[in-house]
PDB file of N, CA and C in Angstrom:
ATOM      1  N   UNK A   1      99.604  88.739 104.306  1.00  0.00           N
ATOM      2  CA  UNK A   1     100.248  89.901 103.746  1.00  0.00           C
ATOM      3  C   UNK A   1      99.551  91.155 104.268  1.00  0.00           C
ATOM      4  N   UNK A   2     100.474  92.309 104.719  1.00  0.00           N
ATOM      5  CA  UNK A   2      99.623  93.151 105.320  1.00  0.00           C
ATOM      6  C   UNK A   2      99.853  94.306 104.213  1.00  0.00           C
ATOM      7  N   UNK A   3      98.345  94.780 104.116  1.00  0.00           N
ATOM      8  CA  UNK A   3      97.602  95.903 103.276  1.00  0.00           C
ATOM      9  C   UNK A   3      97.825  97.513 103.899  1.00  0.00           C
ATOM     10  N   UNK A   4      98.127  98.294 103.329  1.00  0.00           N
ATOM     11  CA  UNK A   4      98.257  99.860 103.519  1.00  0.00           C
ATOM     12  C   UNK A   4      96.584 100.441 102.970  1.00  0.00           C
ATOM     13  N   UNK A   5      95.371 101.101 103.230  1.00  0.00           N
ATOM     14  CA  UNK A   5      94.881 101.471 102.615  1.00  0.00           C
ATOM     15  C   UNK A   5      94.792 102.812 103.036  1.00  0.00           C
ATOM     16  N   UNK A   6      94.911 103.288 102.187  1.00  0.00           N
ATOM     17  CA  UNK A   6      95.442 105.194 102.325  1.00  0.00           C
ATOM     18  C   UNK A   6      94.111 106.001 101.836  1.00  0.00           C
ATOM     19  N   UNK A   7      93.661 106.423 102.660  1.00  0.00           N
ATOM     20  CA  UNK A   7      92.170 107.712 102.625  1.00  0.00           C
ATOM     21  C   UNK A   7      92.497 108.981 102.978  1.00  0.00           C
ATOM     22  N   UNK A   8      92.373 109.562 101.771  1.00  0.00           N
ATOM     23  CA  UNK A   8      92.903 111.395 102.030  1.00  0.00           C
ATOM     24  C   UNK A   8      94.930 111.630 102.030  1.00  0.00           C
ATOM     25  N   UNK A   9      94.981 112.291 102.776  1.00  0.00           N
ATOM     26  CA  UNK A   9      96.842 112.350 102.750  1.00  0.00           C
ATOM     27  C   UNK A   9      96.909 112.147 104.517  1.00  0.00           C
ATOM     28  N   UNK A  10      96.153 112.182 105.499  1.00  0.00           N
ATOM     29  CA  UNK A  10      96.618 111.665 106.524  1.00  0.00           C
ATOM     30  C   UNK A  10      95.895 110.353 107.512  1.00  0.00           C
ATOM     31  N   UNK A  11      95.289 109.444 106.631  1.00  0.00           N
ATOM     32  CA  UNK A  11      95.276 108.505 107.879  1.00  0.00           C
ATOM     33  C   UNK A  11      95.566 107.212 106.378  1.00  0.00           C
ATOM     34  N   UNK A  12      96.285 106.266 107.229  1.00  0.00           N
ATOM     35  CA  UNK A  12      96.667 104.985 106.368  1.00  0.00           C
ATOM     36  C   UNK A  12      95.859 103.830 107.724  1.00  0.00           C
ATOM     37  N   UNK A  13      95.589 102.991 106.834  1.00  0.00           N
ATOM     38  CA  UNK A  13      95.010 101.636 107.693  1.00  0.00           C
ATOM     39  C   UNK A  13      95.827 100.580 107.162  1.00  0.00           C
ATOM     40  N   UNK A  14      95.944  99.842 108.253  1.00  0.00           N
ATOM     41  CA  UNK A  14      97.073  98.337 107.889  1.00  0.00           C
ATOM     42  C   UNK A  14      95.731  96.903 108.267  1.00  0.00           C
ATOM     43  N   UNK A  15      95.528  96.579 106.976  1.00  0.00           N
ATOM     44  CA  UNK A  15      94.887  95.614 107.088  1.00  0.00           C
ATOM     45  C   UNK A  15      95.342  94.192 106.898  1.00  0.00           C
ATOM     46  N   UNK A  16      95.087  93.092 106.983  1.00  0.00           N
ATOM     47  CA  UNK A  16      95.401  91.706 106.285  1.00  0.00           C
ATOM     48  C   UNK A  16      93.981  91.243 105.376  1.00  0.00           C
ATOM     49  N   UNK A  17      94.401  90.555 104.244  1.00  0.00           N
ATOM     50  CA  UNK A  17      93.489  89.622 103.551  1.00  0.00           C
ATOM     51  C   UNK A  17      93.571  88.355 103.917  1.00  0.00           C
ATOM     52  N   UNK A  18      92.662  87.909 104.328  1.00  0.00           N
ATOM     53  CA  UNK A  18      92.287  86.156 104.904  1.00  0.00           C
ATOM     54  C   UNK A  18      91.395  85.571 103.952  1.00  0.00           C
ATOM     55  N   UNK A  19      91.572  84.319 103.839  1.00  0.00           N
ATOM     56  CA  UNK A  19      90.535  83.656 103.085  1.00  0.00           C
ATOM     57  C   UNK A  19      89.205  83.957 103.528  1.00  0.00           C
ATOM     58  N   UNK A  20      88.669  84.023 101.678  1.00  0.00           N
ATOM     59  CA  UNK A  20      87.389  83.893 101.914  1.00  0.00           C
ATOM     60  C   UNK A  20      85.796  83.309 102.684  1.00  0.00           C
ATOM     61  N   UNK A  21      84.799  83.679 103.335  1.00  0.00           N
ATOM     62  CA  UNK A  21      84.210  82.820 103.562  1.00  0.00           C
ATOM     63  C   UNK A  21      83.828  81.443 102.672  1.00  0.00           C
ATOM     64  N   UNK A  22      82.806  80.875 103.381  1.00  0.00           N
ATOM     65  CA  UNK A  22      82.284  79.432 102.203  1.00  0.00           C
ATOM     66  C   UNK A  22      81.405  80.336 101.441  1.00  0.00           C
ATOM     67  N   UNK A  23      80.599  81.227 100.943  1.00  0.00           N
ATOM     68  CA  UNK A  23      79.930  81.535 100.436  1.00  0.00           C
ATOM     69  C   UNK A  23      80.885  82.804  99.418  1.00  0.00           C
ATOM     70  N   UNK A  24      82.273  82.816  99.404  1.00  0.00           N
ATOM     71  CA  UNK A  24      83.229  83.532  98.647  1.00  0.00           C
ATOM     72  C   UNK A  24      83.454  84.933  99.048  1.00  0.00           C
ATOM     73  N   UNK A  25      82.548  85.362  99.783  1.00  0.00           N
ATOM     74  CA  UNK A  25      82.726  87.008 100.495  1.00  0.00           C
ATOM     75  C   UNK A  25      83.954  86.981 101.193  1.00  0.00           C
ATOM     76  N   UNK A  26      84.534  88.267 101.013  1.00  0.00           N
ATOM     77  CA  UNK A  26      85.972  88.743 101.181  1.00  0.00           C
ATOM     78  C   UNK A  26      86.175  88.523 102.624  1.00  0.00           C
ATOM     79  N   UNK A  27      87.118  88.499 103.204  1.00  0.00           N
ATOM     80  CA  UNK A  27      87.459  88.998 104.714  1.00  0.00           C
ATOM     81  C   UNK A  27      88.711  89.521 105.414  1.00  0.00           C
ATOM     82  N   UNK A  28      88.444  90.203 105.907  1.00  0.00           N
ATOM     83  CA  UNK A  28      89.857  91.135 106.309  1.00  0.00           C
ATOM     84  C   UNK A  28      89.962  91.067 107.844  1.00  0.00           C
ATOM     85  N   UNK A  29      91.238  91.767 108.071  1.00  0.00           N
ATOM     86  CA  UNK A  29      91.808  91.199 109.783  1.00  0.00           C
ATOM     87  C   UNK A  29      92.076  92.921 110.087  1.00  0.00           C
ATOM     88  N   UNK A  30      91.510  93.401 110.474  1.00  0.00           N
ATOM     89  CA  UNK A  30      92.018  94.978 111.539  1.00  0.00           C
ATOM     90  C   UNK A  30      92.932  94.639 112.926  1.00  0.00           C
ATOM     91  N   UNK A  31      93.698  95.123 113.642  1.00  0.00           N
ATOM     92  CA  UNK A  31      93.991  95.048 114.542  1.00  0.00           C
ATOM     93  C   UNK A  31      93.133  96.055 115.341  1.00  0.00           C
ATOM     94  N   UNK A  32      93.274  95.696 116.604  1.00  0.00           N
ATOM     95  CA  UNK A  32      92.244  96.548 117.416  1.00  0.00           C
ATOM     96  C   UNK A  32      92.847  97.740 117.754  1.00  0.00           C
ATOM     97  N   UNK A  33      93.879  97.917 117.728  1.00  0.00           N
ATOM     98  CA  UNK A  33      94.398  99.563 118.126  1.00  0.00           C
ATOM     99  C   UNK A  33      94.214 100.181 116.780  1.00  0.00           C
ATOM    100  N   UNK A  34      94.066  99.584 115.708  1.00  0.00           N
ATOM    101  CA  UNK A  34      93.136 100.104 114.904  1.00  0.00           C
ATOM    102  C   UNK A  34      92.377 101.104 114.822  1.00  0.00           C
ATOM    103  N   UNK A  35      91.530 100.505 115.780  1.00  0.00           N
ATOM    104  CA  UNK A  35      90.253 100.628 116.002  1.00  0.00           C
ATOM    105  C   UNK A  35      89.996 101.834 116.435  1.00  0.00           C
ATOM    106  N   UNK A  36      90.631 102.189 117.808  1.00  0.00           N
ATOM    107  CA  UNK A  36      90.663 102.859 119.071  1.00  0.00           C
ATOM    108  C   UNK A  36      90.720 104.147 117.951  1.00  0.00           C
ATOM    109  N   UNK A  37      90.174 105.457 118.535  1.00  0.00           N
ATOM    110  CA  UNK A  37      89.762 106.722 118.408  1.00  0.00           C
ATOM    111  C   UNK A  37      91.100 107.621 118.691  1.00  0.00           C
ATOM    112  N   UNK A  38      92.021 108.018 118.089  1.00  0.00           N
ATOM    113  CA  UNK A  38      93.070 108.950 117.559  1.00  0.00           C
ATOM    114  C   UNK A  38      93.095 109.842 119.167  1.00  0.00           C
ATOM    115  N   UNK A  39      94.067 109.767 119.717  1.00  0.00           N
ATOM    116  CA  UNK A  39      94.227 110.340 120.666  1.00  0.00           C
ATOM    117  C   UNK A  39      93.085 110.087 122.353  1.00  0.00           C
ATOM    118  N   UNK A  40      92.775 108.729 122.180  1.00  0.00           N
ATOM    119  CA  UNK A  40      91.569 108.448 123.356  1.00  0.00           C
ATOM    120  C   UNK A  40      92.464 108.686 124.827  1.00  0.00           C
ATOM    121  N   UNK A  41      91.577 108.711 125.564  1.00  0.00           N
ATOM    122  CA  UNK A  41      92.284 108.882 126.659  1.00  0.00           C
ATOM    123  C   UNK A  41      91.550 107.247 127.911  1.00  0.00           C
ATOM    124  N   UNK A  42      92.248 106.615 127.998  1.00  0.00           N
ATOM    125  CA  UNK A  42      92.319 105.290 128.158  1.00  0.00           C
ATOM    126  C   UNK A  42      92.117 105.165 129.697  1.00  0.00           C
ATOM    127  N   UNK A  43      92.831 106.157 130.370  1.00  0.00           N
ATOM    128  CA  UNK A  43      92.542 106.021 131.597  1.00  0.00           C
ATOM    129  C   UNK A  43      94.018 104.766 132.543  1.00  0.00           C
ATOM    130  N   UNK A  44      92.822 104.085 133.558  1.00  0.00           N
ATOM    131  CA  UNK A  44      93.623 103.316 134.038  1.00  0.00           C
ATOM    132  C   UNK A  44      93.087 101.689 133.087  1.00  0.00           C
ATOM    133  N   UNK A  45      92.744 101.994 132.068  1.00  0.00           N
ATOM    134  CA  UNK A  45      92.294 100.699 131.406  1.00  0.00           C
ATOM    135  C   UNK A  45      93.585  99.968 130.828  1.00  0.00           C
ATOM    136  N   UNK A  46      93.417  98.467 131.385  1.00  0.00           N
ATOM    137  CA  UNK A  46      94.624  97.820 130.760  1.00  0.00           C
ATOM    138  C   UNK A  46      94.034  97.031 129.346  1.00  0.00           C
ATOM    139  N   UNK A  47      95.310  96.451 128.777  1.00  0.00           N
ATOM    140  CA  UNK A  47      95.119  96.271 127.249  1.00  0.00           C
ATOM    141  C   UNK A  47      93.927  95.403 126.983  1.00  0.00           C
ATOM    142  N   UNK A  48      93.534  93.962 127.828  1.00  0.00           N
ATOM    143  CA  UNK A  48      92.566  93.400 128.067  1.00  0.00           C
ATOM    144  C   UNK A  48      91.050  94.059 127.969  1.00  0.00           C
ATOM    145  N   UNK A  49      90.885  95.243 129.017  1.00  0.00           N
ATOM    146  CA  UNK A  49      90.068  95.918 129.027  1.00  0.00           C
ATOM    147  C   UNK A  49      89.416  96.551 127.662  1.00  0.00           C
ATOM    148  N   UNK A  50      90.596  97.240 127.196  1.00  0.00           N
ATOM    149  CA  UNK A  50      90.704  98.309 125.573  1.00  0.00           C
ATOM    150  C   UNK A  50      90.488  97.223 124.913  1.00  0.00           C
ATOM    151  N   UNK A  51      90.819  95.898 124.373  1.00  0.00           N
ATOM    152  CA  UNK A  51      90.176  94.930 123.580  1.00  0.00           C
ATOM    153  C   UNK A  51      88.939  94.307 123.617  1.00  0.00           C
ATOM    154  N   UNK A  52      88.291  94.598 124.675  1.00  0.00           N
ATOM    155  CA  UNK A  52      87.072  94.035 125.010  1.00  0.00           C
ATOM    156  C   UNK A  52      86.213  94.951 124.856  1.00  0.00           C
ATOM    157  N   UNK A  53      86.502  95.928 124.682  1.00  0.00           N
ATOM    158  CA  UNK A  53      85.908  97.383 124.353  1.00  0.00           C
ATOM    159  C   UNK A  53      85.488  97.628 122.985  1.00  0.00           C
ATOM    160  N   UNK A  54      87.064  97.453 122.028  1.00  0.00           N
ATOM    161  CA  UNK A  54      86.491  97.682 120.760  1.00  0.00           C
ATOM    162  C   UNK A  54      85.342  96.498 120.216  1.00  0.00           C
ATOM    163  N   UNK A  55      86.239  94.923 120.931  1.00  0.00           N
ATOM    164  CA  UNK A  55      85.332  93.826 120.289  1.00  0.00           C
ATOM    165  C   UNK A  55      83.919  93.889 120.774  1.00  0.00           C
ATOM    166  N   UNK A  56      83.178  94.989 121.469  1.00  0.00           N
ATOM    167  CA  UNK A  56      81.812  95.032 121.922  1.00  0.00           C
ATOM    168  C   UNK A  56      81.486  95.768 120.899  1.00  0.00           C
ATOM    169  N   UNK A  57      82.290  96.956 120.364  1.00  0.00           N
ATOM    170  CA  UNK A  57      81.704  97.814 119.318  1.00  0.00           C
ATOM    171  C   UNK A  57      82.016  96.586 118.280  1.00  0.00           C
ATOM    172  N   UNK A  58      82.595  96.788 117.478  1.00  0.00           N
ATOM    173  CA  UNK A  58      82.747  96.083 116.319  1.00  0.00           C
ATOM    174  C   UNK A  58      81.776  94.617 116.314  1.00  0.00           C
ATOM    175  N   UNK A  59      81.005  94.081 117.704  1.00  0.00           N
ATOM    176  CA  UNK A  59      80.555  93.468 117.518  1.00  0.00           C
ATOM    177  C   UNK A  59      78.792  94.160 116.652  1.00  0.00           C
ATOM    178  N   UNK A  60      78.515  95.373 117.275  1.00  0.00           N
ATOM    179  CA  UNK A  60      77.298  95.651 116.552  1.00  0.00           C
ATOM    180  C   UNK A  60      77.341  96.082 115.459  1.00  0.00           C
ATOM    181  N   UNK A  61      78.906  96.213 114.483  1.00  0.00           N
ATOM    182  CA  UNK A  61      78.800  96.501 113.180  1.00  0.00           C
ATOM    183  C   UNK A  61      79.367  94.987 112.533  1.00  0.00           C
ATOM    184  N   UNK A  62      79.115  93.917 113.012  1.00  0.00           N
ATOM    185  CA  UNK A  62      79.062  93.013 112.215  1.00  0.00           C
ATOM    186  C   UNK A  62      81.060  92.154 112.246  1.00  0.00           C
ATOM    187  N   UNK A  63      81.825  93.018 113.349  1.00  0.00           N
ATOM    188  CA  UNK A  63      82.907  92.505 113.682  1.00  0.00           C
ATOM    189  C   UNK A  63      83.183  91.292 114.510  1.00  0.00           C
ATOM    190  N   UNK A  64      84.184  90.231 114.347  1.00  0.00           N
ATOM    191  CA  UNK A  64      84.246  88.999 114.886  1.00  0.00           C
ATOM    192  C   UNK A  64      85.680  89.265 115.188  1.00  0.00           C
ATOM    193  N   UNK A  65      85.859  88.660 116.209  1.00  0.00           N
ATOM    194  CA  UNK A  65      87.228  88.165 117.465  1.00  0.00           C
ATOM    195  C   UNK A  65      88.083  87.291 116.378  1.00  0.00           C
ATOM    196  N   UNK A  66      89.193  87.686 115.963  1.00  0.00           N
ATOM    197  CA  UNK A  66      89.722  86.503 115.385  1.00  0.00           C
ATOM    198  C   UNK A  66      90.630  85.777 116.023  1.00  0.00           C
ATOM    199  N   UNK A  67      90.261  84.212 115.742  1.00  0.00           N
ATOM    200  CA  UNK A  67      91.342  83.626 117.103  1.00  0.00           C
ATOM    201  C   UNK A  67      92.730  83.184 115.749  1.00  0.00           C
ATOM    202  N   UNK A  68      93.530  83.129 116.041  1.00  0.00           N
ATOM    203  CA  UNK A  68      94.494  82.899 115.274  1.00  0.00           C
ATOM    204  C   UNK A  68      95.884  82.652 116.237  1.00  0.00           C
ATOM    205  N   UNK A  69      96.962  82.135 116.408  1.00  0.00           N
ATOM    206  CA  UNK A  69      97.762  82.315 116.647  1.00  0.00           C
ATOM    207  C   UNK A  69      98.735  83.332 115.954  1.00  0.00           C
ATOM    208  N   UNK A  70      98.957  83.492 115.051  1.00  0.00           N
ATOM    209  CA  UNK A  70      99.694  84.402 113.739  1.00  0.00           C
ATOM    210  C   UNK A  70      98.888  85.812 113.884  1.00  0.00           C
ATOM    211  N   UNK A  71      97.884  85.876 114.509  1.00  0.00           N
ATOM    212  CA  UNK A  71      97.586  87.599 114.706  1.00  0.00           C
ATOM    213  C   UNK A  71      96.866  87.978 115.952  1.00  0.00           C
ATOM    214  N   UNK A  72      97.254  87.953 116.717  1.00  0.00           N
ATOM    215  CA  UNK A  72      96.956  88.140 118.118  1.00  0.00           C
ATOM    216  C   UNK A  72      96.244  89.855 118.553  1.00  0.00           C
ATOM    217  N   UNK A  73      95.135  89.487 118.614  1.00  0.00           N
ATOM    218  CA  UNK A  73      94.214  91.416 118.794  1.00  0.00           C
ATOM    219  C   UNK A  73      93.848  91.630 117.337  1.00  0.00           C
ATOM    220  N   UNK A  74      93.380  90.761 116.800  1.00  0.00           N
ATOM    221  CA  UNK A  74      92.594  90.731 115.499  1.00  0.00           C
ATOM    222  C   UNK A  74      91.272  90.820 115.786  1.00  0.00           C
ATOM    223  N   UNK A  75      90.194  91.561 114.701  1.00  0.00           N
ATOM    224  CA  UNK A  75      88.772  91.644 114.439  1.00  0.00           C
ATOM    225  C   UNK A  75      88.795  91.153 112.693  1.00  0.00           C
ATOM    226  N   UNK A  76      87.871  90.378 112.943  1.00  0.00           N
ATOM    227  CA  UNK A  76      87.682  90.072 111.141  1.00  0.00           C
ATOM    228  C   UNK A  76      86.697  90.294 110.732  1.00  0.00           C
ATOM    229  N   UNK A  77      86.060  91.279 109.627  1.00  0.00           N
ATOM    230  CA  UNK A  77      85.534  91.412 108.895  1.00  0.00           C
ATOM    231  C   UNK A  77      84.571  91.066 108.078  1.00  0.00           C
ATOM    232  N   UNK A  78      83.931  90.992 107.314  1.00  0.00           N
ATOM    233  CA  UNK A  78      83.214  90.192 106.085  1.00  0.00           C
ATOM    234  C   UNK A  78      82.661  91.469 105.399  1.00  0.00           C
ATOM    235  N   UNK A  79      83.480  91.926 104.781  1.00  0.00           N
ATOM    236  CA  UNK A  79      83.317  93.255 103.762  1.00  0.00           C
ATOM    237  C   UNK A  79      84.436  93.477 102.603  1.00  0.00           C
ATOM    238  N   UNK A  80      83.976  94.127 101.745  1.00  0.00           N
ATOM    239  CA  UNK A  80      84.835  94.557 100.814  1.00  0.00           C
ATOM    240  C   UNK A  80      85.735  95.729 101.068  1.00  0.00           C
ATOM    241  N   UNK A  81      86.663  95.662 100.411  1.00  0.00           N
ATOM    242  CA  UNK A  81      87.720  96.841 101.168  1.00  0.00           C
ATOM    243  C   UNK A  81      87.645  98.005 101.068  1.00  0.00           C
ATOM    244  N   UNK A  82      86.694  98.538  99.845  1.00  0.00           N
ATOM    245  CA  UNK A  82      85.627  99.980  99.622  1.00  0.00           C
ATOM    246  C   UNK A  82      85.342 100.433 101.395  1.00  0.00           C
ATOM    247  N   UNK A  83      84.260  99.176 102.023  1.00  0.00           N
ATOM    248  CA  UNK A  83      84.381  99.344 103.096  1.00  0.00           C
ATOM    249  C   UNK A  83      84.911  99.653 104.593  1.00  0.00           C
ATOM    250  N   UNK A  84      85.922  99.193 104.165  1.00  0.00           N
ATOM    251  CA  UNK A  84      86.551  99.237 105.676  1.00  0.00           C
ATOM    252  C   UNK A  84      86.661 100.318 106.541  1.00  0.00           C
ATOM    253  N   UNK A  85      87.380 101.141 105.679  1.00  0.00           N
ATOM    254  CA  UNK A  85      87.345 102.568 106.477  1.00  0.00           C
ATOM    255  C   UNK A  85      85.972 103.516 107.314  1.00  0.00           C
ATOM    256  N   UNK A  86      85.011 103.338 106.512  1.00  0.00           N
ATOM    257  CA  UNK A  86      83.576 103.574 106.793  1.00  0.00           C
ATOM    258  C   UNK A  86      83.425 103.029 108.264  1.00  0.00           C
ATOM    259  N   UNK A  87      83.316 101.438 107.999  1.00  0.00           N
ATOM    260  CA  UNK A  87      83.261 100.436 109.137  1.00  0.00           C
ATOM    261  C   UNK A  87      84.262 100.943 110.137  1.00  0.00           C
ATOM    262  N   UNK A  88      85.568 101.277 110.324  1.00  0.00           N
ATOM    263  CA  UNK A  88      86.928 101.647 111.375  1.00  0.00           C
ATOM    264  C   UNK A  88      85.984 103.296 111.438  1.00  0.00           C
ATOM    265  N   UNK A  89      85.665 104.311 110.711  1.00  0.00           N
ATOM    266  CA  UNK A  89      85.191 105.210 111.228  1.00  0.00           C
ATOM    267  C   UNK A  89      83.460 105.137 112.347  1.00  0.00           C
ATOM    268  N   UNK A  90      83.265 104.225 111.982  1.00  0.00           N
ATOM    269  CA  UNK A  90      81.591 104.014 112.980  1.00  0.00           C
ATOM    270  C   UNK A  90      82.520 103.480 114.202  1.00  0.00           C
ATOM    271  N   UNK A  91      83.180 102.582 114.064  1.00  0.00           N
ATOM    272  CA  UNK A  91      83.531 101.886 115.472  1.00  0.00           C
ATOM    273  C   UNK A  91      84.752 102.920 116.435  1.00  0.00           C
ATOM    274  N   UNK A  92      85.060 103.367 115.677  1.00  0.00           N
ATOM    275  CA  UNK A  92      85.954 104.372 116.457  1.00  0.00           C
ATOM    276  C   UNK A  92      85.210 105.758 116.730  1.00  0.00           C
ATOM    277  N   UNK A  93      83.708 106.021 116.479  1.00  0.00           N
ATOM    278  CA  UNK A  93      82.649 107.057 117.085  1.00  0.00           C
ATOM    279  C   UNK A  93      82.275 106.424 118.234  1.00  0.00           C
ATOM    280  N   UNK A  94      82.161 104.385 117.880  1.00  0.00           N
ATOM    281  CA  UNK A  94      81.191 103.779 119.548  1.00  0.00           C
ATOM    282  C   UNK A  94      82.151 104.176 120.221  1.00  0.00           C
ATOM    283  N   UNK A  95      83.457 103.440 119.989  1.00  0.00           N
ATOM    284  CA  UNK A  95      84.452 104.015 121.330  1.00  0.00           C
ATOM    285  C   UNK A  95      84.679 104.984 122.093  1.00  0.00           C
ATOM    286  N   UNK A  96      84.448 106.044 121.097  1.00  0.00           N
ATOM    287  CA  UNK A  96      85.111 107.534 121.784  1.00  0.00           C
ATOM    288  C   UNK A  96      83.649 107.787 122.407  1.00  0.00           C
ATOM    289  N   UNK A  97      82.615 107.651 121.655  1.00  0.00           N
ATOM    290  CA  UNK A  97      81.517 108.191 122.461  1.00  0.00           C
ATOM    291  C   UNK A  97      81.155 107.123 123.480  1.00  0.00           C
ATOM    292  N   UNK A  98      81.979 105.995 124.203  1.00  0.00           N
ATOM    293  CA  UNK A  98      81.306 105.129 124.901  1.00  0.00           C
ATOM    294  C   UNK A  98      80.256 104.784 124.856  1.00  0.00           C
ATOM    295  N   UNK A  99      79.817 104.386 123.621  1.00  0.00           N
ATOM    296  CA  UNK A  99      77.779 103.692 123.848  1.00  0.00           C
ATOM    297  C   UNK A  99      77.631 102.232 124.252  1.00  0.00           C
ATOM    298  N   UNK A 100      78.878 101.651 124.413  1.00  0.00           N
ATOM    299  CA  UNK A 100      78.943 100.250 123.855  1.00  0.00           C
ATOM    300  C   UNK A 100      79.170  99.789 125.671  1.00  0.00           C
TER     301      UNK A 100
END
C-alpha cells in the first residue's frame, strides 16, 4: 500500500510499508527518484547510473537495495516514519553535493 507523507504544504513523499524486520523494527520502501535532489541536473547520466548513485548515498545512511519484483528502484529502510523525511533530506544533500 503506498503512503503519502506530507511535510509543510509543499513537498509530499510516497512511501510503502513492508514487513517488519525479525527483531519487529518498522521498514519502509522509497523509490529512488525519491531520492534525487529537486531539480538536479543529471547530465548525460542514464537511469542505471542515477540509481547507483542514490544507492551509494543511502548506503551511508543505513539504506538497502530492495530486490523485489513488485517494486523495481526501491531503497528500504529500517526506521520509523517520524524519520523518513530527515533520512530523504541527508541523502538528497549527498547527491546534490556529490560526496558519494
Amino acid at each position: 500500500m503506498l503512503h503519502h507523507l506530507t511535510k509543510g504544504h509543499e513537498e509530499t513523499m510516497d512511501f510503502t510499508r513492508i514487513k517488519s524486520d525479525v527483531n519487529g523494527n518498522p521498514r519502509f520502501v522509497v523509490h529512488f527518484l525519491t531520492l534525487e535532489p529537486e531539480g538536479a541536473d543529471h547530465g548525460a547520466m542514464t537511469i542505471s547510473q542515477r540509481y547507483q548513485r542514490v544507492i551509494k548515498a543511502a548506503n551511508k545512511l543505513g539504506g538497502r537495495r530492495y530486490h523485489n519484483k513488485a517494486y523495481g528502484g526501491g531503497i528500504v529502510f529500517q526506521a520509523y516514519e517520524c524519520e523518513l523525511p530527515r533520512l530523504v533530506a541527508m541523502i538528497r544533500a549527498l547527491v546534490g553535493a556529490r560526496q558519494i
